[in-house]
PDB file of N, CA and C in Angstrom:
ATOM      1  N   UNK A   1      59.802  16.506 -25.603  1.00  0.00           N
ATOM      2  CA  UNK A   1      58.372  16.751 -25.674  1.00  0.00           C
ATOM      3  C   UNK A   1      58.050  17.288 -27.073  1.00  0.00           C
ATOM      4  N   UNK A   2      57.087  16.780 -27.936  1.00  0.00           N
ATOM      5  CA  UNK A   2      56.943  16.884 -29.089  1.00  0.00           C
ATOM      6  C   UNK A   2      56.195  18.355 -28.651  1.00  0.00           C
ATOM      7  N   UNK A   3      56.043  18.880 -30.172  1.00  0.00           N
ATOM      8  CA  UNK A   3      55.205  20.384 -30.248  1.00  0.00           C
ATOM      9  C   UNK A   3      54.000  20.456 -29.788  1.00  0.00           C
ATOM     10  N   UNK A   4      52.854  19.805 -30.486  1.00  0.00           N
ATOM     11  CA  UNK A   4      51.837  18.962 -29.756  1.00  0.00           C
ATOM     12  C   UNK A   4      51.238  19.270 -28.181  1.00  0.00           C
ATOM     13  N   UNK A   5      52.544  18.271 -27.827  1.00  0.00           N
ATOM     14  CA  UNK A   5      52.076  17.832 -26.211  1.00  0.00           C
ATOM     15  C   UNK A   5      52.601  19.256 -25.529  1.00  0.00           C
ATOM     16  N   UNK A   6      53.526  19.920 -25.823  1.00  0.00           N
ATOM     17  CA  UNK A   6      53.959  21.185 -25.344  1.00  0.00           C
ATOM     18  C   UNK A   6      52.574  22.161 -25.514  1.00  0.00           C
ATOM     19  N   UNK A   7      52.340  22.058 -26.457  1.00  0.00           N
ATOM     20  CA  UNK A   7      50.839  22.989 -26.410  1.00  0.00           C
ATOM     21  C   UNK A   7      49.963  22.636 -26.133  1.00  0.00           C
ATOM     22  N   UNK A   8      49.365  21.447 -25.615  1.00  0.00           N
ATOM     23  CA  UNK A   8      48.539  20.723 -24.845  1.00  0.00           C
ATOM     24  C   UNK A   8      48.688  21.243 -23.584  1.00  0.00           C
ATOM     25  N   UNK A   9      50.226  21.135 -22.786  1.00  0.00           N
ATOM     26  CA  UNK A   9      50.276  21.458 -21.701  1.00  0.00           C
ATOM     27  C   UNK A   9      50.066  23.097 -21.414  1.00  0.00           C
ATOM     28  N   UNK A  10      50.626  23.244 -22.468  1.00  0.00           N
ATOM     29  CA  UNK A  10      50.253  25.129 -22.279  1.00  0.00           C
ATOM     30  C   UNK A  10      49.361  25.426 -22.207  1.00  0.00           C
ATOM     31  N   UNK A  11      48.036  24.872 -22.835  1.00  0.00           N
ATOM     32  CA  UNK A  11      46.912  25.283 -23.011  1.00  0.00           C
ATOM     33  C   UNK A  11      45.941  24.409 -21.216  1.00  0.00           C
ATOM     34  N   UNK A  12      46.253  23.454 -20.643  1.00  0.00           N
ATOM     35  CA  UNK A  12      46.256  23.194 -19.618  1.00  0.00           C
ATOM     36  C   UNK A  12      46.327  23.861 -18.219  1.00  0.00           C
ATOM     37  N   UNK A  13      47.622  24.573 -18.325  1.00  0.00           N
ATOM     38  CA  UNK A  13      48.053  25.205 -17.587  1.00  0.00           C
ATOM     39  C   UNK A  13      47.513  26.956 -17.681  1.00  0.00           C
ATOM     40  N   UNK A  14      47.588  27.098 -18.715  1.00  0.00           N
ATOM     41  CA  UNK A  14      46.615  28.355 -18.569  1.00  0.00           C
ATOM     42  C   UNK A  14      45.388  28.554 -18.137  1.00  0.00           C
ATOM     43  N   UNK A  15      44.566  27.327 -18.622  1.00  0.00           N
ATOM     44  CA  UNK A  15      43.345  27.018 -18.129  1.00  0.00           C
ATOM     45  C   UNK A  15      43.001  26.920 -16.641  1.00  0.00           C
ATOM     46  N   UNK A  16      44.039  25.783 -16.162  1.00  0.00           N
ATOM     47  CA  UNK A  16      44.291  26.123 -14.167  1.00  0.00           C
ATOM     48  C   UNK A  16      44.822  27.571 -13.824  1.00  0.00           C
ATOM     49  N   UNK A  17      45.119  28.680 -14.737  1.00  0.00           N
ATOM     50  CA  UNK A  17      45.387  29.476 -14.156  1.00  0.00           C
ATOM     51  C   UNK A  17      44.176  30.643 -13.760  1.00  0.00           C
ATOM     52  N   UNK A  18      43.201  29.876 -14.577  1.00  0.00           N
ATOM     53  CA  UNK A  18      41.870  31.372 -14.469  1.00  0.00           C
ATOM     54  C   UNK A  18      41.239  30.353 -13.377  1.00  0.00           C
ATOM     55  N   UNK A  19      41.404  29.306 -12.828  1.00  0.00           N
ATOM     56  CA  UNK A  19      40.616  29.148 -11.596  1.00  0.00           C
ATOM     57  C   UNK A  19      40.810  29.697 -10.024  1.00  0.00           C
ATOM     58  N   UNK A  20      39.722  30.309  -9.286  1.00  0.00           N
ATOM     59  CA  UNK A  20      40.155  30.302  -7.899  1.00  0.00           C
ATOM     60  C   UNK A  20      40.697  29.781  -7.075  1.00  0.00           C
ATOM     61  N   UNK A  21      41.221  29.979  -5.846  1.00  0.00           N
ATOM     62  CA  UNK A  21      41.031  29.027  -5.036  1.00  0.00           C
ATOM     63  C   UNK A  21      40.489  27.880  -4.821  1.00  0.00           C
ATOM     64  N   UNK A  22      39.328  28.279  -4.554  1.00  0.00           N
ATOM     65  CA  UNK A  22      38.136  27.660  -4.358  1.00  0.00           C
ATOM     66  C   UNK A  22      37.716  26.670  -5.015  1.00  0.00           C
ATOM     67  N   UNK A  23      37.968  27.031  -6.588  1.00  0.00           N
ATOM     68  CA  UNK A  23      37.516  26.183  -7.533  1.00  0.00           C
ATOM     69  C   UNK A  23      38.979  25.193  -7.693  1.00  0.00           C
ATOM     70  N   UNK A  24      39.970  25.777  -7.322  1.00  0.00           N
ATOM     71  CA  UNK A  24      41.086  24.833  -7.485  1.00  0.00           C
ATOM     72  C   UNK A  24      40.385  23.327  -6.571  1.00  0.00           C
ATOM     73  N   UNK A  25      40.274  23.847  -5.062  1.00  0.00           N
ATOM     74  CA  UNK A  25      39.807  22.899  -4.386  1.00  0.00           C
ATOM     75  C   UNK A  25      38.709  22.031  -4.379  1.00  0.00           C
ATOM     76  N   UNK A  26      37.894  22.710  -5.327  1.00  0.00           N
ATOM     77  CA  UNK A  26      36.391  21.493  -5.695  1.00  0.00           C
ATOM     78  C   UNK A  26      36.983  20.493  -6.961  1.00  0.00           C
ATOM     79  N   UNK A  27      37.840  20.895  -8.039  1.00  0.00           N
ATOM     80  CA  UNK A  27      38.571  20.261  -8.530  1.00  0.00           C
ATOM     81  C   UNK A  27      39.392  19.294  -7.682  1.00  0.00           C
ATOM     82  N   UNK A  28      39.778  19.919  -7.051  1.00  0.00           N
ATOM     83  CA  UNK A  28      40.484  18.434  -5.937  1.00  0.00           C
ATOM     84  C   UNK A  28      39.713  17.586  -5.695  1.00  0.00           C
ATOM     85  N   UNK A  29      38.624  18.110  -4.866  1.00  0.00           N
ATOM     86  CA  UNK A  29      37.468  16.851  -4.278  1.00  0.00           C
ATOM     87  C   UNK A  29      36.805  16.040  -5.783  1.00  0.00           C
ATOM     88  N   UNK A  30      36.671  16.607  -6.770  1.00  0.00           N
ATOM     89  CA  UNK A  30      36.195  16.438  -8.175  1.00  0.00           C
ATOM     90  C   UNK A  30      37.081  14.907  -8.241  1.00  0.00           C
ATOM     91  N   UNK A  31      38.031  14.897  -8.032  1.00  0.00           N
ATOM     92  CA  UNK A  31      38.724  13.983  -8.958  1.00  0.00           C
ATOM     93  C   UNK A  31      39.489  12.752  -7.735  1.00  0.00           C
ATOM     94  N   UNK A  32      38.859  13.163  -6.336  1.00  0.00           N
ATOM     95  CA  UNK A  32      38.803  12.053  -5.363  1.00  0.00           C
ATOM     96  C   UNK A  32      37.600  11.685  -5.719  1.00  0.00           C
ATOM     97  N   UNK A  33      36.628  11.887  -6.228  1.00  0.00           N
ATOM     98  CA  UNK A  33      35.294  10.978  -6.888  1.00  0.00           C
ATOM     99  C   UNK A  33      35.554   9.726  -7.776  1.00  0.00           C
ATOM    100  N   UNK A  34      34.895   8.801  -7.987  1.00  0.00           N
ATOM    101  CA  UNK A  34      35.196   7.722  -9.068  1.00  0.00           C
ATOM    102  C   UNK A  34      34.505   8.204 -10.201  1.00  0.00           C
ATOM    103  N   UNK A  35      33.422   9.117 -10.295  1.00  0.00           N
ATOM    104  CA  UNK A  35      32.713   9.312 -11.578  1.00  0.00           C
ATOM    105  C   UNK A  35      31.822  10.514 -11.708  1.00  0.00           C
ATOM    106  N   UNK A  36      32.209  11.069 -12.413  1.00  0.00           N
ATOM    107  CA  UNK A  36      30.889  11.767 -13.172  1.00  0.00           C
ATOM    108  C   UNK A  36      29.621  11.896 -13.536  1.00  0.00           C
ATOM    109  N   UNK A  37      28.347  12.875 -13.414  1.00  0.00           N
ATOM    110  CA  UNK A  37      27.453  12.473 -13.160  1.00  0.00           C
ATOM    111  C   UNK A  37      26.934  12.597 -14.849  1.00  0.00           C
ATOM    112  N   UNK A  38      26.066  11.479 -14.951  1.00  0.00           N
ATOM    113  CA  UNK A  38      25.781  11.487 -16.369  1.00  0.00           C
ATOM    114  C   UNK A  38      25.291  12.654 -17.172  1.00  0.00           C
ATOM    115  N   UNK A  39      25.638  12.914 -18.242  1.00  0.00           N
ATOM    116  CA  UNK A  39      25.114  13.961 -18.843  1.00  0.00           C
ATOM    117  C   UNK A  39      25.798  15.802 -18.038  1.00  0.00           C
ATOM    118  N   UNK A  40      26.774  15.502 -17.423  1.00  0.00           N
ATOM    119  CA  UNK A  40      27.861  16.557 -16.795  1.00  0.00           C
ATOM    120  C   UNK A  40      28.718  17.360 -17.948  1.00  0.00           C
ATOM    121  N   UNK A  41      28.800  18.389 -18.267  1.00  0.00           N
ATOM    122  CA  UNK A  41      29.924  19.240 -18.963  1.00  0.00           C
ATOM    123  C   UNK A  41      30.995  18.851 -17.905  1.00  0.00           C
ATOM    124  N   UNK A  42      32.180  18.581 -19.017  1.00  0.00           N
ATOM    125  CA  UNK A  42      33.728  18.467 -18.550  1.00  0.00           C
ATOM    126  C   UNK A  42      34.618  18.741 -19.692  1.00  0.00           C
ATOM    127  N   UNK A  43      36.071  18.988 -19.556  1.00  0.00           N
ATOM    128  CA  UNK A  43      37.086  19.065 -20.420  1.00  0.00           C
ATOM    129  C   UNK A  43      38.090  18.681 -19.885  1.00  0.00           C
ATOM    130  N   UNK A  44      38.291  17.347 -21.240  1.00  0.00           N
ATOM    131  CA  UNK A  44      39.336  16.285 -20.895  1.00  0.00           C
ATOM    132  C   UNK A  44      40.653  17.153 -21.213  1.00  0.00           C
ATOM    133  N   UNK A  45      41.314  17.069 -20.430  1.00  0.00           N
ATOM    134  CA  UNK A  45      42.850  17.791 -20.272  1.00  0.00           C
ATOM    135  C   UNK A  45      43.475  17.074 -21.107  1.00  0.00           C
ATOM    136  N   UNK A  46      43.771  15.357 -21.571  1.00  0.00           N
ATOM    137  CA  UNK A  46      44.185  14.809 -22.550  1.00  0.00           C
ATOM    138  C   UNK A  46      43.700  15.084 -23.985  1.00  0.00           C
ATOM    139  N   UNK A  47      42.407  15.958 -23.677  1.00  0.00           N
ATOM    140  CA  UNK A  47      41.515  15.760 -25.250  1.00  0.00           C
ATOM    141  C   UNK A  47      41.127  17.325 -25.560  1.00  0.00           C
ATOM    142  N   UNK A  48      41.982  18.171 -25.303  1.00  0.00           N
ATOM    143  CA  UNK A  48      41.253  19.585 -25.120  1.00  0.00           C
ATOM    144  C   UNK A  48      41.000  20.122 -26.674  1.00  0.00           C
ATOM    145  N   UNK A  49      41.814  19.479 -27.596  1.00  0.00           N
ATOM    146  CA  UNK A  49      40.874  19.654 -28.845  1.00  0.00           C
ATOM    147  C   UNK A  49      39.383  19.019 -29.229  1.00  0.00           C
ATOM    148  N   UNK A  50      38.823  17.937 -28.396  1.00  0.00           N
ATOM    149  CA  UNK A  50      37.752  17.782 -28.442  1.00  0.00           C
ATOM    150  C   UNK A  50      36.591  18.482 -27.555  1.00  0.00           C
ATOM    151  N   UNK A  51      37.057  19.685 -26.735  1.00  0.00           N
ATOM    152  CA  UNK A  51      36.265  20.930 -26.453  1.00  0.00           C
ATOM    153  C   UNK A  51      34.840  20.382 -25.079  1.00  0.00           C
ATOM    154  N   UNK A  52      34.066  20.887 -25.145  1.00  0.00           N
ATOM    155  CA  UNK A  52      33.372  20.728 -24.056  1.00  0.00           C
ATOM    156  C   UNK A  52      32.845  18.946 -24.260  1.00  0.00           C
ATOM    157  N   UNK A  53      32.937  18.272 -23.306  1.00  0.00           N
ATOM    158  CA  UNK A  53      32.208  17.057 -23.481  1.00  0.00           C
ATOM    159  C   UNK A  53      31.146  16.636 -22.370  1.00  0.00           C
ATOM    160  N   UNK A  54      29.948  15.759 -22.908  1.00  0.00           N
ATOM    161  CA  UNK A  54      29.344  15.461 -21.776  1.00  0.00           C
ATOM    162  C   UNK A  54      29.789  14.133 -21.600  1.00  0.00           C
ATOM    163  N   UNK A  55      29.683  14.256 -20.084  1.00  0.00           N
ATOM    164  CA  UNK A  55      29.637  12.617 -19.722  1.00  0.00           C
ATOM    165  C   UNK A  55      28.290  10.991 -19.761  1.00  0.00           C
ATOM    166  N   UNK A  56      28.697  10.277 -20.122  1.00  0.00           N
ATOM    167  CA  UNK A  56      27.735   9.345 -20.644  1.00  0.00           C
ATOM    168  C   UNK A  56      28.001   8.325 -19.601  1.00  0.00           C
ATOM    169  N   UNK A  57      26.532   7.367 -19.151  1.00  0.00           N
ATOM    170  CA  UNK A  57      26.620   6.362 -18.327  1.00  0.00           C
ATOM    171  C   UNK A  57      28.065   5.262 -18.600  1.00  0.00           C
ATOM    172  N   UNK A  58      28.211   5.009 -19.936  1.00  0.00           N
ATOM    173  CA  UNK A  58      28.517   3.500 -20.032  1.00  0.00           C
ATOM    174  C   UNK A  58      30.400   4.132 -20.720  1.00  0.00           C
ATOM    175  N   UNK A  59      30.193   5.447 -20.339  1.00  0.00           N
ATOM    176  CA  UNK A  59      31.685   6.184 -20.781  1.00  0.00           C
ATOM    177  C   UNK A  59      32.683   5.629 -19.552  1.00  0.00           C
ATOM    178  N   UNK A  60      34.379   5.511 -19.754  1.00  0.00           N
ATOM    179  CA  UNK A  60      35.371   5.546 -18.676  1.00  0.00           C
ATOM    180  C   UNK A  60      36.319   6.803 -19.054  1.00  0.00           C
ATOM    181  N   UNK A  61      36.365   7.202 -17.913  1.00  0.00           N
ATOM    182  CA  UNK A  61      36.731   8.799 -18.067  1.00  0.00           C
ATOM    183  C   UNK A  61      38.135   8.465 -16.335  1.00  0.00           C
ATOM    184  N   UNK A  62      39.022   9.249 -17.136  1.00  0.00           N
ATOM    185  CA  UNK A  62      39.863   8.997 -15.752  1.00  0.00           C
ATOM    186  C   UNK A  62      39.679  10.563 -15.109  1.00  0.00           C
ATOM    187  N   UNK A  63      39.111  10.718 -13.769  1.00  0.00           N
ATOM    188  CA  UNK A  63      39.101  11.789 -13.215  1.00  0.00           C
ATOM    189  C   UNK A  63      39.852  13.032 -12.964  1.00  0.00           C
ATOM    190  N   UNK A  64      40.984  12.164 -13.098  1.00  0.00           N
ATOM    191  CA  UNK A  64      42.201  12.603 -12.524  1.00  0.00           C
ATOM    192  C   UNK A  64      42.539  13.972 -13.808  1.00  0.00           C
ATOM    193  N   UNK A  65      41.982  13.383 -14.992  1.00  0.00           N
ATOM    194  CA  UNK A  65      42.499  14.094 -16.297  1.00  0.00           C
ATOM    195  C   UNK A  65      41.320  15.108 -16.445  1.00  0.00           C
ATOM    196  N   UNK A  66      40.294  15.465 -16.104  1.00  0.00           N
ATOM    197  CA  UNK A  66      39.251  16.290 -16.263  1.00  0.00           C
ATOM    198  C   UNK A  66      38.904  17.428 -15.445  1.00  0.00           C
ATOM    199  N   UNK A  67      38.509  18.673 -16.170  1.00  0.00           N
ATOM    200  CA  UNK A  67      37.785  19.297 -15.467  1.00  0.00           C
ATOM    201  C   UNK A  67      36.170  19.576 -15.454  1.00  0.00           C
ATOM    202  N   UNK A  68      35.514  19.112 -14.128  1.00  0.00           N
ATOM    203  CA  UNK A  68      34.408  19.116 -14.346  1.00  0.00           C
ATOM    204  C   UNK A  68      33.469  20.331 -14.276  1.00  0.00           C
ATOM    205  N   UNK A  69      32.395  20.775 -15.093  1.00  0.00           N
ATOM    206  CA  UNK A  69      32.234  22.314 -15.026  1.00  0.00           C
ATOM    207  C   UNK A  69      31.596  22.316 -13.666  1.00  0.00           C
ATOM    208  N   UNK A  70      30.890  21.603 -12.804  1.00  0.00           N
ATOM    209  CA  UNK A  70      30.409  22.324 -11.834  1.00  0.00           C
ATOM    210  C   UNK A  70      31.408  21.955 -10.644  1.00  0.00           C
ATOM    211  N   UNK A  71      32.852  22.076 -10.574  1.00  0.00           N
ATOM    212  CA  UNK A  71      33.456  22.594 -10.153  1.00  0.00           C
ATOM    213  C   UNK A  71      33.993  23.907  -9.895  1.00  0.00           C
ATOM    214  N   UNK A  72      33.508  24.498 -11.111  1.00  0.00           N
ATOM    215  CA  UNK A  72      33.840  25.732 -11.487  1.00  0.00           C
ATOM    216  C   UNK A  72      32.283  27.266 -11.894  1.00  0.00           C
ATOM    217  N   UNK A  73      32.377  28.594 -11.443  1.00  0.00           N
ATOM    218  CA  UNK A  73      31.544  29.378 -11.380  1.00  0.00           C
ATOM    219  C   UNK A  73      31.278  29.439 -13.197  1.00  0.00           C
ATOM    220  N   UNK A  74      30.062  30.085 -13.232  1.00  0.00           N
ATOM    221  CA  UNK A  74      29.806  30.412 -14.755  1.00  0.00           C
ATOM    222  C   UNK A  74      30.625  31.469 -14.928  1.00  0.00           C
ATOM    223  N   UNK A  75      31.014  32.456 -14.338  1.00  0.00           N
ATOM    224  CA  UNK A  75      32.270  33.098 -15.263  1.00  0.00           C
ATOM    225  C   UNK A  75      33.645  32.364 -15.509  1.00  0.00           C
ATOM    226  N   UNK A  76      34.016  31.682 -14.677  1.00  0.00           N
ATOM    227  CA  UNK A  76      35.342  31.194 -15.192  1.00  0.00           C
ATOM    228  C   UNK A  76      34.950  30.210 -15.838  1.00  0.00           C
ATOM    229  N   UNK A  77      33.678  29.062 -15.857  1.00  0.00           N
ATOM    230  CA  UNK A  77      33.760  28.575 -17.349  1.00  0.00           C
ATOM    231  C   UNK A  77      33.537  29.121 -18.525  1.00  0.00           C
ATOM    232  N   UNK A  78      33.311  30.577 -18.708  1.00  0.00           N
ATOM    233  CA  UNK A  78      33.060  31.392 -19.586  1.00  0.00           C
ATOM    234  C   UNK A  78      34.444  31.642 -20.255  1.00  0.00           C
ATOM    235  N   UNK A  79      35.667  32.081 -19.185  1.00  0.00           N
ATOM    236  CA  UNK A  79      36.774  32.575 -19.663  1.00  0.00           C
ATOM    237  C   UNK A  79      37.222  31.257 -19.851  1.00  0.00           C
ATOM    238  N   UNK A  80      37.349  30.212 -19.398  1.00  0.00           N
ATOM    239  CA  UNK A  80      37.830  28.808 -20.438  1.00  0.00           C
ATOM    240  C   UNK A  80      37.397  28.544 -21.936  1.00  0.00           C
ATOM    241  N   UNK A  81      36.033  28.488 -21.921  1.00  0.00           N
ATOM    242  CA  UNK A  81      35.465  28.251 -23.078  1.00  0.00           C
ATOM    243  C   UNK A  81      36.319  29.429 -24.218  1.00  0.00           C
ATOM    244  N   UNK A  82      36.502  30.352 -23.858  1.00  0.00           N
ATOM    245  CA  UNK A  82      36.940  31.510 -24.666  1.00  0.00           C
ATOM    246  C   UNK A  82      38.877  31.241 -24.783  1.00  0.00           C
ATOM    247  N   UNK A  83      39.108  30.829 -23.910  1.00  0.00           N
ATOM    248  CA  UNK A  83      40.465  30.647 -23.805  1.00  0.00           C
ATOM    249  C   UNK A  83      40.994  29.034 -25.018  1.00  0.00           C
ATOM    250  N   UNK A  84      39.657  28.407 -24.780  1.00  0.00           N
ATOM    251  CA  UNK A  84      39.524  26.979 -26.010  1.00  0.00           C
ATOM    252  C   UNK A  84      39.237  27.484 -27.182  1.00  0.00           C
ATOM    253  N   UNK A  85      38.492  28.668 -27.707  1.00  0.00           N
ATOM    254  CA  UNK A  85      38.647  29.322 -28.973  1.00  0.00           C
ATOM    255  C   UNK A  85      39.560  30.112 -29.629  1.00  0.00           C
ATOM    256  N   UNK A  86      40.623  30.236 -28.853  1.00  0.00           N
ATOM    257  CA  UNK A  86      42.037  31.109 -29.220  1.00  0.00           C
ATOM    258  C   UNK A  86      42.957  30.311 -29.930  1.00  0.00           C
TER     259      UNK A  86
END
């Protein structure tokens, strides 16, 4: 595993670590969806140097790789966003 992808995953995995329960599980149902609703805050787990993104009609986004913010409460997207500036 190059350096890179090792800190990709680190930074991944820390990120699933400030979620609840709860929010673990709307993330689940999140990504049994086929799509995103247009104009949605998410952060692509493949792209986490490209930071908060919205989603666009005519975009392909694999679900599976994203977290979508309204899966998640405004404080813990607070402590992500802050955890993406470190």
């Amino acid at each position: 595993m190059t350096d890179a992808k090792r800190a990709e995953h680190v930074a991944r995995d820390t990120i699933l670590k400030l979620l609840s329960d709860e929010e673990i599980a709307k993330v689940s149902t999140a990504e049994a969806a086929s799509e995103l609703t247009e104009g949605g805050e998410y952060l692509d787990f493949e792209h986490l140097d490209q930071g908060v993104q919205r989603a666009k009609a005519a975009a392909k986004i694999t679900i599976g790789h994203v977290l979508p913010r309204s899966a998640v409460c405004d404080e813990t997207w607070s402590k992500i966003i802050a955890q993406l500036a470190r």
